[in-house]
PDB file of N, CA and C in Angstrom:
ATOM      1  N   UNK A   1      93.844  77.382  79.634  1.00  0.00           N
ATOM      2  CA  UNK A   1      94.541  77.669  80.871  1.00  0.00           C
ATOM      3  C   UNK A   1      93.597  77.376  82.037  1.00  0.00           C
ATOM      4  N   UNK A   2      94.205  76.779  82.819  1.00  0.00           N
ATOM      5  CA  UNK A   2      93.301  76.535  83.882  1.00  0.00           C
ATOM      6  C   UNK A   2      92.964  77.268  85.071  1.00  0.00           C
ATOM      7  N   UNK A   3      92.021  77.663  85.919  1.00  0.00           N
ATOM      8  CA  UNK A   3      91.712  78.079  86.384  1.00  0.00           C
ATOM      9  C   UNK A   3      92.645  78.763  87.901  1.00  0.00           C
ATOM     10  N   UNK A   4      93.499  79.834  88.228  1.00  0.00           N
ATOM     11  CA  UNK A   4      93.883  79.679  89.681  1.00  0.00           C
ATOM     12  C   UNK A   4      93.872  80.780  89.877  1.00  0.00           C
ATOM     13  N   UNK A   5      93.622  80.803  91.449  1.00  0.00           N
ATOM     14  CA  UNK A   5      93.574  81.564  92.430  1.00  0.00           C
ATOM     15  C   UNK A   5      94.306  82.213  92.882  1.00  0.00           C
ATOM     16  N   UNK A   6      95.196  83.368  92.701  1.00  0.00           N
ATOM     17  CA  UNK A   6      96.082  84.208  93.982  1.00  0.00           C
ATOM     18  C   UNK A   6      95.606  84.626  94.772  1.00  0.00           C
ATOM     19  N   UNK A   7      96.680  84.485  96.020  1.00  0.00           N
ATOM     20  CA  UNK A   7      96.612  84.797  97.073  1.00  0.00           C
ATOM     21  C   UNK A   7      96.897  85.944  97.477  1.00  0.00           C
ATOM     22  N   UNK A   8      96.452  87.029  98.241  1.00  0.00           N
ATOM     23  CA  UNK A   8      96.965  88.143  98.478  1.00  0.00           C
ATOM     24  C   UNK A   8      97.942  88.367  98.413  1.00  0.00           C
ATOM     25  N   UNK A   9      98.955  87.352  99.214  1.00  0.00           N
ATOM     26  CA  UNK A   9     100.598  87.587  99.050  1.00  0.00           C
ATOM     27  C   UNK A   9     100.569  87.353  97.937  1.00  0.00           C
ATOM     28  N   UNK A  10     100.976  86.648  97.445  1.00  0.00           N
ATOM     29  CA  UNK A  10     101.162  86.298  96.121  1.00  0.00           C
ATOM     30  C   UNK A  10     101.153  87.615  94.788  1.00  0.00           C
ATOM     31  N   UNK A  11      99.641  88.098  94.813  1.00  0.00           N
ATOM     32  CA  UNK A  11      99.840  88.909  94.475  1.00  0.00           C
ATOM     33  C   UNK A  11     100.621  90.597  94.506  1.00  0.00           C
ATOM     34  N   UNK A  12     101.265  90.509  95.601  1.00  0.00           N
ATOM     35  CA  UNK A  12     101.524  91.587  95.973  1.00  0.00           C
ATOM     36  C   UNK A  12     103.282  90.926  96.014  1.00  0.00           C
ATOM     37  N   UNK A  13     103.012  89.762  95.912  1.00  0.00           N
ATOM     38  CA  UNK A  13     105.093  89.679  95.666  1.00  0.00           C
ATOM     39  C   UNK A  13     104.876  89.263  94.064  1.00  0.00           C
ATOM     40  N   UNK A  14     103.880  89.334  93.423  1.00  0.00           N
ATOM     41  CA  UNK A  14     103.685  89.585  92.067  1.00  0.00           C
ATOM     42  C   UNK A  14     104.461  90.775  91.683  1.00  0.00           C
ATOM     43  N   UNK A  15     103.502  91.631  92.264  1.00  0.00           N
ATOM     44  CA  UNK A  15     103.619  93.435  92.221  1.00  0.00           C
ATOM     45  C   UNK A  15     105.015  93.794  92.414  1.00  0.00           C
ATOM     46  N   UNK A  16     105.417  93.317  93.797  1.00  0.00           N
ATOM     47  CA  UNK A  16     107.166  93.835  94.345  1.00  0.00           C
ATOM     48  C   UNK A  16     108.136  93.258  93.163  1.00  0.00           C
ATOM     49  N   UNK A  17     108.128  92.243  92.651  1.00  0.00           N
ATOM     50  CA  UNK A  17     108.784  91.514  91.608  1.00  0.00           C
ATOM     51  C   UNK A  17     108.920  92.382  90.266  1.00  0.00           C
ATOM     52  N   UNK A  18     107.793  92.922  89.849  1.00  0.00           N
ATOM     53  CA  UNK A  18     107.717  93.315  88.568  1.00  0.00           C
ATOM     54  C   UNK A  18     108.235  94.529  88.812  1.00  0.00           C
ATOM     55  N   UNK A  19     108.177  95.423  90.257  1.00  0.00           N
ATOM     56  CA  UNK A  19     108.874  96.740  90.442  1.00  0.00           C
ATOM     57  C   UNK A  19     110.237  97.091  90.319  1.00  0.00           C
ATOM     58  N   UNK A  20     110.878  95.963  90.913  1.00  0.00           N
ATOM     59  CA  UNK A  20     111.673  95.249  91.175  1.00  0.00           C
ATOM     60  C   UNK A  20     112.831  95.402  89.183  1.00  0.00           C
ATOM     61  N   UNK A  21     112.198  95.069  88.397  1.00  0.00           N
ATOM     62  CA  UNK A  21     112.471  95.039  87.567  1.00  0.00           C
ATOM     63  C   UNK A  21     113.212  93.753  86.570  1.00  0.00           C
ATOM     64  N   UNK A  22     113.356  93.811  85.537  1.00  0.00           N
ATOM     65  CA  UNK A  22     113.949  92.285  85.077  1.00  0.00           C
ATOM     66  C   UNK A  22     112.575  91.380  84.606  1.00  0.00           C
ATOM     67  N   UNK A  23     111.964  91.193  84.679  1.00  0.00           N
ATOM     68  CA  UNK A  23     111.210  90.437  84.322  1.00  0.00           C
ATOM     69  C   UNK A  23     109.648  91.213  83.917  1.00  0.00           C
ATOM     70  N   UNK A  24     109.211  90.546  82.481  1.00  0.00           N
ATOM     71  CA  UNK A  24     108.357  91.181  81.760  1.00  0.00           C
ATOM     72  C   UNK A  24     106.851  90.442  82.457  1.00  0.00           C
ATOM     73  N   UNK A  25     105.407  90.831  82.017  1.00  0.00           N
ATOM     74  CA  UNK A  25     104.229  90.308  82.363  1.00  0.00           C
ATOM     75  C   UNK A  25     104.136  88.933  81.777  1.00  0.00           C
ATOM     76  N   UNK A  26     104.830  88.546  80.323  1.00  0.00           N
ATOM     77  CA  UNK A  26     104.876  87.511  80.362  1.00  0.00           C
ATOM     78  C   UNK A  26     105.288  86.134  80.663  1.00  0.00           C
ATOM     79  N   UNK A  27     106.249  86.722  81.313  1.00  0.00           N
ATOM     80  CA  UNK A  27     107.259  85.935  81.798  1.00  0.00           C
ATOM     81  C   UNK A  27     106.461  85.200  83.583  1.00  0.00           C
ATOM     82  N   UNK A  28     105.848  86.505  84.020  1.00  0.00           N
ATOM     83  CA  UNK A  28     105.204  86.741  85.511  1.00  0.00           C
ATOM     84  C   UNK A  28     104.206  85.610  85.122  1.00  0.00           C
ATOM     85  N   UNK A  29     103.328  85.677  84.322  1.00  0.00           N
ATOM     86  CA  UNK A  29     102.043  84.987  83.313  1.00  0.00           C
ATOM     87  C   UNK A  29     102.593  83.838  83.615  1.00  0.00           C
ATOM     88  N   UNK A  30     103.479  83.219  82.778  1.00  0.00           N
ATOM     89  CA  UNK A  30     103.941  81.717  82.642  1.00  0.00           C
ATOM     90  C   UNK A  30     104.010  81.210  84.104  1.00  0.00           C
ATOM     91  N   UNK A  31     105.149  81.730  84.938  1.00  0.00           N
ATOM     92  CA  UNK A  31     105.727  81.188  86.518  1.00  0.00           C
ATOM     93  C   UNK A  31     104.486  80.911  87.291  1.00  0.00           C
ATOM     94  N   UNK A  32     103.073  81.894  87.187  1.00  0.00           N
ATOM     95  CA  UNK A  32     102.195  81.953  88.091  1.00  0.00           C
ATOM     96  C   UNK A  32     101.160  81.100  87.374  1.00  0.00           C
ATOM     97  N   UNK A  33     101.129  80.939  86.145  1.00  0.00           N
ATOM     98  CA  UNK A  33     100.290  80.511  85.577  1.00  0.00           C
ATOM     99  C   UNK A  33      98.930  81.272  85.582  1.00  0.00           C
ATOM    100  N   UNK A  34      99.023  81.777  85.479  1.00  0.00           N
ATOM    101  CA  UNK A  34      98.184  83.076  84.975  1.00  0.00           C
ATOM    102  C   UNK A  34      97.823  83.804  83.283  1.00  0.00           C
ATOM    103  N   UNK A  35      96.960  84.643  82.808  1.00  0.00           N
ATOM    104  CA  UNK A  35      97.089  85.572  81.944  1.00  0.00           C
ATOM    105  C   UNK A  35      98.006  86.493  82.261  1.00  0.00           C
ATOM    106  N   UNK A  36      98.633  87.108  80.999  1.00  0.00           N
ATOM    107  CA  UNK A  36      99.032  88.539  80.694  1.00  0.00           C
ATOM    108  C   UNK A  36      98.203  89.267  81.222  1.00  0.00           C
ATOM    109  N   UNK A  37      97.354  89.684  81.079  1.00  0.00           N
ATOM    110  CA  UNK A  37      96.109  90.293  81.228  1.00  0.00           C
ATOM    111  C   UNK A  37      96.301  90.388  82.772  1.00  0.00           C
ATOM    112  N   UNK A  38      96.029  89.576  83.544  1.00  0.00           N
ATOM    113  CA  UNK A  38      96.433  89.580  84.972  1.00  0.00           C
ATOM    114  C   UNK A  38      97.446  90.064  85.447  1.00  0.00           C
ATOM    115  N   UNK A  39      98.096  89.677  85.310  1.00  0.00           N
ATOM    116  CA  UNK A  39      99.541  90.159  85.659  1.00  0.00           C
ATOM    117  C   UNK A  39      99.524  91.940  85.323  1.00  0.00           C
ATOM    118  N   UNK A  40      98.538  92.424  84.141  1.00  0.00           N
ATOM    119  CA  UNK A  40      99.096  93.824  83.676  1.00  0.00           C
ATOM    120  C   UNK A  40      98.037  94.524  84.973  1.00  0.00           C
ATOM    121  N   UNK A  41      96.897  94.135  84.703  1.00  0.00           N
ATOM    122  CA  UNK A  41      95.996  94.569  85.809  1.00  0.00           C
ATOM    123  C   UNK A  41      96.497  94.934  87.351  1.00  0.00           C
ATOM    124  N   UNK A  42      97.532  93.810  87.840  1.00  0.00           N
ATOM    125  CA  UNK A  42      98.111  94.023  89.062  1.00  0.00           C
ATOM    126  C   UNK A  42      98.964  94.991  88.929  1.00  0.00           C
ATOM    127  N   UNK A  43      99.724  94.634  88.231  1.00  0.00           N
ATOM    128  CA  UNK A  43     101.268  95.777  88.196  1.00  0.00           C
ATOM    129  C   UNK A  43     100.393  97.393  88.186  1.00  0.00           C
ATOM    130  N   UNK A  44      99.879  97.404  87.462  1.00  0.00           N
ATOM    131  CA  UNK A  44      99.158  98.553  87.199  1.00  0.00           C
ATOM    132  C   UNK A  44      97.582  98.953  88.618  1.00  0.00           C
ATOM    133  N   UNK A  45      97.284  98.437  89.213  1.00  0.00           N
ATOM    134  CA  UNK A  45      96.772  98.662  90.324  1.00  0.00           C
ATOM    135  C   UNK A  45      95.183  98.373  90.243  1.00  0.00           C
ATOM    136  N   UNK A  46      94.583  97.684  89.054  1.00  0.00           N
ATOM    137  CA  UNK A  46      94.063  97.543  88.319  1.00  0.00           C
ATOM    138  C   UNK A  46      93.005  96.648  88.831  1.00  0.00           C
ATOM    139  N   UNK A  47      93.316  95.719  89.972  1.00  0.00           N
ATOM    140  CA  UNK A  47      92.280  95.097  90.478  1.00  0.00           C
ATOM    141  C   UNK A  47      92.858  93.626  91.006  1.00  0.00           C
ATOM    142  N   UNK A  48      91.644  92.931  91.547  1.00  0.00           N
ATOM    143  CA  UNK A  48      92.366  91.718  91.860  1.00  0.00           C
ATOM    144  C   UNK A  48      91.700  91.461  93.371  1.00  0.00           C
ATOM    145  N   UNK A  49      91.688  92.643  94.097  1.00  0.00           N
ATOM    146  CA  UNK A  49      90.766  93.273  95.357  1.00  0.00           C
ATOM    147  C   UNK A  49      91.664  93.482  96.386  1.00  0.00           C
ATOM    148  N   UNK A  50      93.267  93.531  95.831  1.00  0.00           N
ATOM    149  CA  UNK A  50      94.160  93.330  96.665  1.00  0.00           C
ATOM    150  C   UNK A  50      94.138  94.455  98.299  1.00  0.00           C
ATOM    151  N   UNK A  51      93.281  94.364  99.681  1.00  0.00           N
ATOM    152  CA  UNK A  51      93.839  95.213 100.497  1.00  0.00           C
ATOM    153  C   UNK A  51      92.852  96.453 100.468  1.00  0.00           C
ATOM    154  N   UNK A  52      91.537  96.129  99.971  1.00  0.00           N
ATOM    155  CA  UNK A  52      90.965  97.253  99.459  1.00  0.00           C
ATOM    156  C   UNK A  52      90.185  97.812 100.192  1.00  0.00           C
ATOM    157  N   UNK A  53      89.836  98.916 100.351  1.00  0.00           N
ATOM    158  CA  UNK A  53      88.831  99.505 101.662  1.00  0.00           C
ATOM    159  C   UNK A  53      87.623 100.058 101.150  1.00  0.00           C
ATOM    160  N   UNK A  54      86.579 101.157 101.480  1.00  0.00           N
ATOM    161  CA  UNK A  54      85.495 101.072 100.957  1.00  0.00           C
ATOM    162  C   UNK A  54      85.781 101.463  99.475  1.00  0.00           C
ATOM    163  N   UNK A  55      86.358 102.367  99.266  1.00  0.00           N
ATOM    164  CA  UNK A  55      86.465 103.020  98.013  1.00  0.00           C
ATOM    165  C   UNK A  55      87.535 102.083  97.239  1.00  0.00           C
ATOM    166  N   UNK A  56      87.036 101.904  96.097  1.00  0.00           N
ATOM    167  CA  UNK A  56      87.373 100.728  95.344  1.00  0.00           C
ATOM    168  C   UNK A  56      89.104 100.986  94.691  1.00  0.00           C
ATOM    169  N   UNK A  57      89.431 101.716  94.794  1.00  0.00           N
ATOM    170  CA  UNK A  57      91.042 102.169  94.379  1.00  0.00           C
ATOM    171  C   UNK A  57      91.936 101.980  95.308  1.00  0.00           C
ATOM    172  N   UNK A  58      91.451 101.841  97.018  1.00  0.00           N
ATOM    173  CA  UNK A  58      92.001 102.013  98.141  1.00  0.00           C
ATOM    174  C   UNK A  58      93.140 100.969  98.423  1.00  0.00           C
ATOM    175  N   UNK A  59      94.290 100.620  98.902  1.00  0.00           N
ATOM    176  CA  UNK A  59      95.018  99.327  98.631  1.00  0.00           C
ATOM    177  C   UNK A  59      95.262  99.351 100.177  1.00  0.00           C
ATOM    178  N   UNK A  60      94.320 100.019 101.202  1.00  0.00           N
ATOM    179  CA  UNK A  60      94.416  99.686 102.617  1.00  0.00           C
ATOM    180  C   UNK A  60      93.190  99.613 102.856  1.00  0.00           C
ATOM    181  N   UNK A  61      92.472  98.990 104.004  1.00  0.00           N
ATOM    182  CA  UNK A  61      91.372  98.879 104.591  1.00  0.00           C
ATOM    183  C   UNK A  61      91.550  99.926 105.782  1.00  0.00           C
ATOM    184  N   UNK A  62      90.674 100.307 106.407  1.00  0.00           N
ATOM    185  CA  UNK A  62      90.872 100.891 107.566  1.00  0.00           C
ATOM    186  C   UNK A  62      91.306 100.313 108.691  1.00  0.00           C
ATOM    187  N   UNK A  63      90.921  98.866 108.722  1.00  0.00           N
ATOM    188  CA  UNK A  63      91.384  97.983 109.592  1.00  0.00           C
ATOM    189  C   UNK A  63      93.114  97.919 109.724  1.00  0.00           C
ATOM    190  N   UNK A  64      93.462  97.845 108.216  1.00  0.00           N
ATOM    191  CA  UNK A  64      95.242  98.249 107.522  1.00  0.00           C
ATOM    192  C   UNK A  64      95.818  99.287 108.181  1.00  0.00           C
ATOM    193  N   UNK A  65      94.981 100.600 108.332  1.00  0.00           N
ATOM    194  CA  UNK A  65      95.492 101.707 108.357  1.00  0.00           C
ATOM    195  C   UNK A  65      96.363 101.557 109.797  1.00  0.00           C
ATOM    196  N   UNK A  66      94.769 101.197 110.870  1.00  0.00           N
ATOM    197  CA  UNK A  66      94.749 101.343 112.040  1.00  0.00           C
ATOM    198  C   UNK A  66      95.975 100.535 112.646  1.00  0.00           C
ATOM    199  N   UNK A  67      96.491  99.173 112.067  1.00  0.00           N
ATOM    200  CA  UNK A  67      97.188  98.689 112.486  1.00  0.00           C
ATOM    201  C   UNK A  67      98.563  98.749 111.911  1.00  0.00           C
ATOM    202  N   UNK A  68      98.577  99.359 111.185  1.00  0.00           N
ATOM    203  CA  UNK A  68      99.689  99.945 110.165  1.00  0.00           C
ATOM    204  C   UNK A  68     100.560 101.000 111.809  1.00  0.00           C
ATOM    205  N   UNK A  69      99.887 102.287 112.127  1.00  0.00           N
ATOM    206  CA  UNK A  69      99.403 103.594 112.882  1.00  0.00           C
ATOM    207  C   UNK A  69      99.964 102.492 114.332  1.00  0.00           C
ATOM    208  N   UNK A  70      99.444 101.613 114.811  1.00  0.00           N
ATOM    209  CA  UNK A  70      99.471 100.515 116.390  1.00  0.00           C
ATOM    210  C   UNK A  70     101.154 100.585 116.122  1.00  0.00           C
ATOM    211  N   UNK A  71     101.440  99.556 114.946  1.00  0.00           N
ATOM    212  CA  UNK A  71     102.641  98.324 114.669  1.00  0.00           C
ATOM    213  C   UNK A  71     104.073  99.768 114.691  1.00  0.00           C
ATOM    214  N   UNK A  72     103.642 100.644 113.836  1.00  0.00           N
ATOM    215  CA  UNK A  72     104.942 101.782 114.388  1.00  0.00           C
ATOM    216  C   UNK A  72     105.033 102.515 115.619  1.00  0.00           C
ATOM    217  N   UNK A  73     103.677 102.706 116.422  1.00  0.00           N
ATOM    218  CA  UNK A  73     104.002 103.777 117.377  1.00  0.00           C
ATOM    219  C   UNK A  73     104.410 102.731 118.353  1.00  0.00           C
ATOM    220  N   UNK A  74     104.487 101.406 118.252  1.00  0.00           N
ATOM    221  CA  UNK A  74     104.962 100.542 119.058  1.00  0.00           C
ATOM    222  C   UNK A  74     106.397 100.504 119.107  1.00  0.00           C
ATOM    223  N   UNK A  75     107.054 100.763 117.929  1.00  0.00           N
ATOM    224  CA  UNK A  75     108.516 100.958 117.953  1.00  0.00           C
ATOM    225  C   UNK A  75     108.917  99.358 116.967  1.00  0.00           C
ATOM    226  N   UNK A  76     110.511  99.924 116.878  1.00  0.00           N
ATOM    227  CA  UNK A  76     110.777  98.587 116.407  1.00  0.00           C
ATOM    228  C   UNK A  76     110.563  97.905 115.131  1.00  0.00           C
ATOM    229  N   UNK A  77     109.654  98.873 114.136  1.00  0.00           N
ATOM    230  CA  UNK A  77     109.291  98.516 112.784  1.00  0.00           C
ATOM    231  C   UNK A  77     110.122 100.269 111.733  1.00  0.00           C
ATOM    232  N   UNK A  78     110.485  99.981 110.953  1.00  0.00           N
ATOM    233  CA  UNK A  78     110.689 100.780 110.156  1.00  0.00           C
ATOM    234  C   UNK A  78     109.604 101.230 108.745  1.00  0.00           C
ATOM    235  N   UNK A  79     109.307 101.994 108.353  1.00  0.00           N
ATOM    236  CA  UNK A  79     108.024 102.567 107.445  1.00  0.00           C
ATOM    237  C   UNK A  79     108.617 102.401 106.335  1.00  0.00           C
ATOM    238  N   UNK A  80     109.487 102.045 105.759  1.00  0.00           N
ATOM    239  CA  UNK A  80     109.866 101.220 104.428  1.00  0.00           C
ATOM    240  C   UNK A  80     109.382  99.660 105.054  1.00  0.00           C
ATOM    241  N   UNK A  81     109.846  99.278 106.141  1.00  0.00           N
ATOM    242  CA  UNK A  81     109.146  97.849 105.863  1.00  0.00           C
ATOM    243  C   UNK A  81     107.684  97.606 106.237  1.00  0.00           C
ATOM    244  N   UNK A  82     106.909  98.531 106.733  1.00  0.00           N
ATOM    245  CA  UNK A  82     105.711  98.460 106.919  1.00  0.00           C
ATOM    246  C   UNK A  82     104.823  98.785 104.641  1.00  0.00           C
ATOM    247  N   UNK A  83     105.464  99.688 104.209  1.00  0.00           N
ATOM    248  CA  UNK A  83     105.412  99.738 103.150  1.00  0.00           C
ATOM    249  C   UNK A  83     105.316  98.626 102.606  1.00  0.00           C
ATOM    250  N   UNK A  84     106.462  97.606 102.566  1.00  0.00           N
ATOM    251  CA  UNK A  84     106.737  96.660 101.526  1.00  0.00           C
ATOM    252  C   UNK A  84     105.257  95.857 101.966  1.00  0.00           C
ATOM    253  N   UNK A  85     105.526  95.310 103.429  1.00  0.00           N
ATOM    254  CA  UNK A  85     104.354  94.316 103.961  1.00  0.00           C
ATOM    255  C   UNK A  85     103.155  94.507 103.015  1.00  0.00           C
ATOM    256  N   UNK A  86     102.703  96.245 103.243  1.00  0.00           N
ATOM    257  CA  UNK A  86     101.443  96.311 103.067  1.00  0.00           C
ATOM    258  C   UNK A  86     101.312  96.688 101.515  1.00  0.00           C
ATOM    259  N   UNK A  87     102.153  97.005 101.103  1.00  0.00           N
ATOM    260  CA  UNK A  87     102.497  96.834  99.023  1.00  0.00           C
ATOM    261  C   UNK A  87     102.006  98.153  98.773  1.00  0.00           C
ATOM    262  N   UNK A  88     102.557  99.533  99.359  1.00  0.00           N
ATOM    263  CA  UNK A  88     102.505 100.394  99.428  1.00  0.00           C
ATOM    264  C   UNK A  88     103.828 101.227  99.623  1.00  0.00           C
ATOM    265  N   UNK A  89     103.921 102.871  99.431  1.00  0.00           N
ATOM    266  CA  UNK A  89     104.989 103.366  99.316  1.00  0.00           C
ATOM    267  C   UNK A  89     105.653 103.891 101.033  1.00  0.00           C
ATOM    268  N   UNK A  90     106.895 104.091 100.617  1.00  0.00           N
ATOM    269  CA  UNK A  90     106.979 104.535 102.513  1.00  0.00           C
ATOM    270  C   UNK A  90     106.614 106.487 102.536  1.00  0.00           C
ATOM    271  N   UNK A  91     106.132 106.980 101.391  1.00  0.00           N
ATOM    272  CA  UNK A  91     105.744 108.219 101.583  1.00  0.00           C
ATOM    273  C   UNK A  91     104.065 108.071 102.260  1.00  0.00           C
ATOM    274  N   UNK A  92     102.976 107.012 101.605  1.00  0.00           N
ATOM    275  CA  UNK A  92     102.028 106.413 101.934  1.00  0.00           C
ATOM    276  C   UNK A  92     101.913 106.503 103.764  1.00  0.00           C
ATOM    277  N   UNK A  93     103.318 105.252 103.905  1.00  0.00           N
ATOM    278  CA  UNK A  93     102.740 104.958 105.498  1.00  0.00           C
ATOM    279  C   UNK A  93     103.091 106.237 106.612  1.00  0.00           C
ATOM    280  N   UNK A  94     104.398 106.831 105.911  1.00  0.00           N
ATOM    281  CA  UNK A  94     104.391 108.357 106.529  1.00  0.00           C
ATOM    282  C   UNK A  94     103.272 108.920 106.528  1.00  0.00           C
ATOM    283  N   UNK A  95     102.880 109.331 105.687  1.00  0.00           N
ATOM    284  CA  UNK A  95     101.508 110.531 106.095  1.00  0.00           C
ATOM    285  C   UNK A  95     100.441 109.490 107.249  1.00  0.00           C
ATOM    286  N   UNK A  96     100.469 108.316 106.468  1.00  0.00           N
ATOM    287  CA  UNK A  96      99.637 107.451 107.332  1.00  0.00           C
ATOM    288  C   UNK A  96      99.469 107.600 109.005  1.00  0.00           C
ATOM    289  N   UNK A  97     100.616 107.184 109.133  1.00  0.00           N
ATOM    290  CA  UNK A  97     101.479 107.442 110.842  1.00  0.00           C
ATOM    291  C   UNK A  97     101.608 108.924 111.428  1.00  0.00           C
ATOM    292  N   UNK A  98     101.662 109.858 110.765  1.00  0.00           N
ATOM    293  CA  UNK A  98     101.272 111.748 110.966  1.00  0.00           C
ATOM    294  C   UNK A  98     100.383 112.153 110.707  1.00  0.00           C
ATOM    295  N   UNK A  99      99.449 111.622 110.164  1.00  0.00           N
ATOM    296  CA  UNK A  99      97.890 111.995 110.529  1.00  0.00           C
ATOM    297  C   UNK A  99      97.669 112.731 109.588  1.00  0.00           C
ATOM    298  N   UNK A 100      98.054 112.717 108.225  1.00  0.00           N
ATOM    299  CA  UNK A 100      97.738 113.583 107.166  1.00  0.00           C
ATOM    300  C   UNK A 100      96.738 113.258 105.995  1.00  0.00           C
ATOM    301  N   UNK A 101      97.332 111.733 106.515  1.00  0.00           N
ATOM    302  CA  UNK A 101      95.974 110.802 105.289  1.00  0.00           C
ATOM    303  C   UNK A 101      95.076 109.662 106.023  1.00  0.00           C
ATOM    304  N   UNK A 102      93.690 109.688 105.777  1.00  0.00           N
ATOM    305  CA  UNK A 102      92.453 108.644 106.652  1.00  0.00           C
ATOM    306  C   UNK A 102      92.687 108.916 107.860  1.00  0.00           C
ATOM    307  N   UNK A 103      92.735 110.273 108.878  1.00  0.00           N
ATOM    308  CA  UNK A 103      92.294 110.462 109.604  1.00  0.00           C
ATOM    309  C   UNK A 103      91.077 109.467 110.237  1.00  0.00           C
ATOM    310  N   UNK A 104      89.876 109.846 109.430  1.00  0.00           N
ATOM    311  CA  UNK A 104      88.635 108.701 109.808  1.00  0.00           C
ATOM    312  C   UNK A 104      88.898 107.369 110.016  1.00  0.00           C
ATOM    313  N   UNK A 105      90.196 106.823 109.648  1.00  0.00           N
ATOM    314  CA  UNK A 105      90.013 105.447 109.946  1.00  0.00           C
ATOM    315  C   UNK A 105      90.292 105.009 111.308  1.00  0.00           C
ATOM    316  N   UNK A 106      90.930 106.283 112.295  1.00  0.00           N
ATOM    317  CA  UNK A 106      91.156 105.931 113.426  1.00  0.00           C
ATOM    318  C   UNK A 106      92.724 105.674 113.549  1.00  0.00           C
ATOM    319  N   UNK A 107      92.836 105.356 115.303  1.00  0.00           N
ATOM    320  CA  UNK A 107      94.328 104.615 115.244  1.00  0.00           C
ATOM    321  C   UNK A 107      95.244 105.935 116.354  1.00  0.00           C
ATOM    322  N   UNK A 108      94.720 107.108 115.774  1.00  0.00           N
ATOM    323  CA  UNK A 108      96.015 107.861 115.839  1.00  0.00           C
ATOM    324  C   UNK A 108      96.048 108.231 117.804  1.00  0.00           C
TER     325      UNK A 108
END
């Protein structure tokens, strides 16, 4: 198998796809040309570096947070679709946007 690269998106309309339901890792494997192995790693949160901030589990940067926190108090965006964008839940960007979770990253 040859060697390729995903792209952040990519991986993360990997992720929405497989949530999504209907279609197995191997199936994801073949289309992307990828491993199984890959594909299970993503679905599962597993790595890839998708969005990641200092702490290695994180699937926002602070930079994410902050502009996550800007893009709603601006109006005009809904926190399910700030969710999808950022491949996260809309309970996530709630607390995000009310100041309950990464305070430290700023924004508010």
């Amino acid at each position: 198998m040859a060697v390729v690269k995903l792209t952040g998106a990519q991986a993360r309309g990997i992720v929405r796809r497989y949530r999504q339901g209907g279609i197995t890792h191997a199936a994801l494997a073949e289309e992307h040309g990828v491993s199984e192995k890959l594909i299970w790693r993503l679905v599962h949160g597993k790595g890839y570096g998708l969005r990641r901030g200092e702490h290695r589990t994180c699937k926002l940067s602070d930079s994410d947070v902050r502009a996550i926190r800007q893009t709603y108090a601006a109006g005009g965006v809904r926190q399910r679709e700030l969710a999808e964008r950022y491949g996260v839940s809309q309970t996530a960007i709630s607390l995000l946007v009310l100041g309950r979770f990464r305070r430290a990253a700023g924004g508010l």
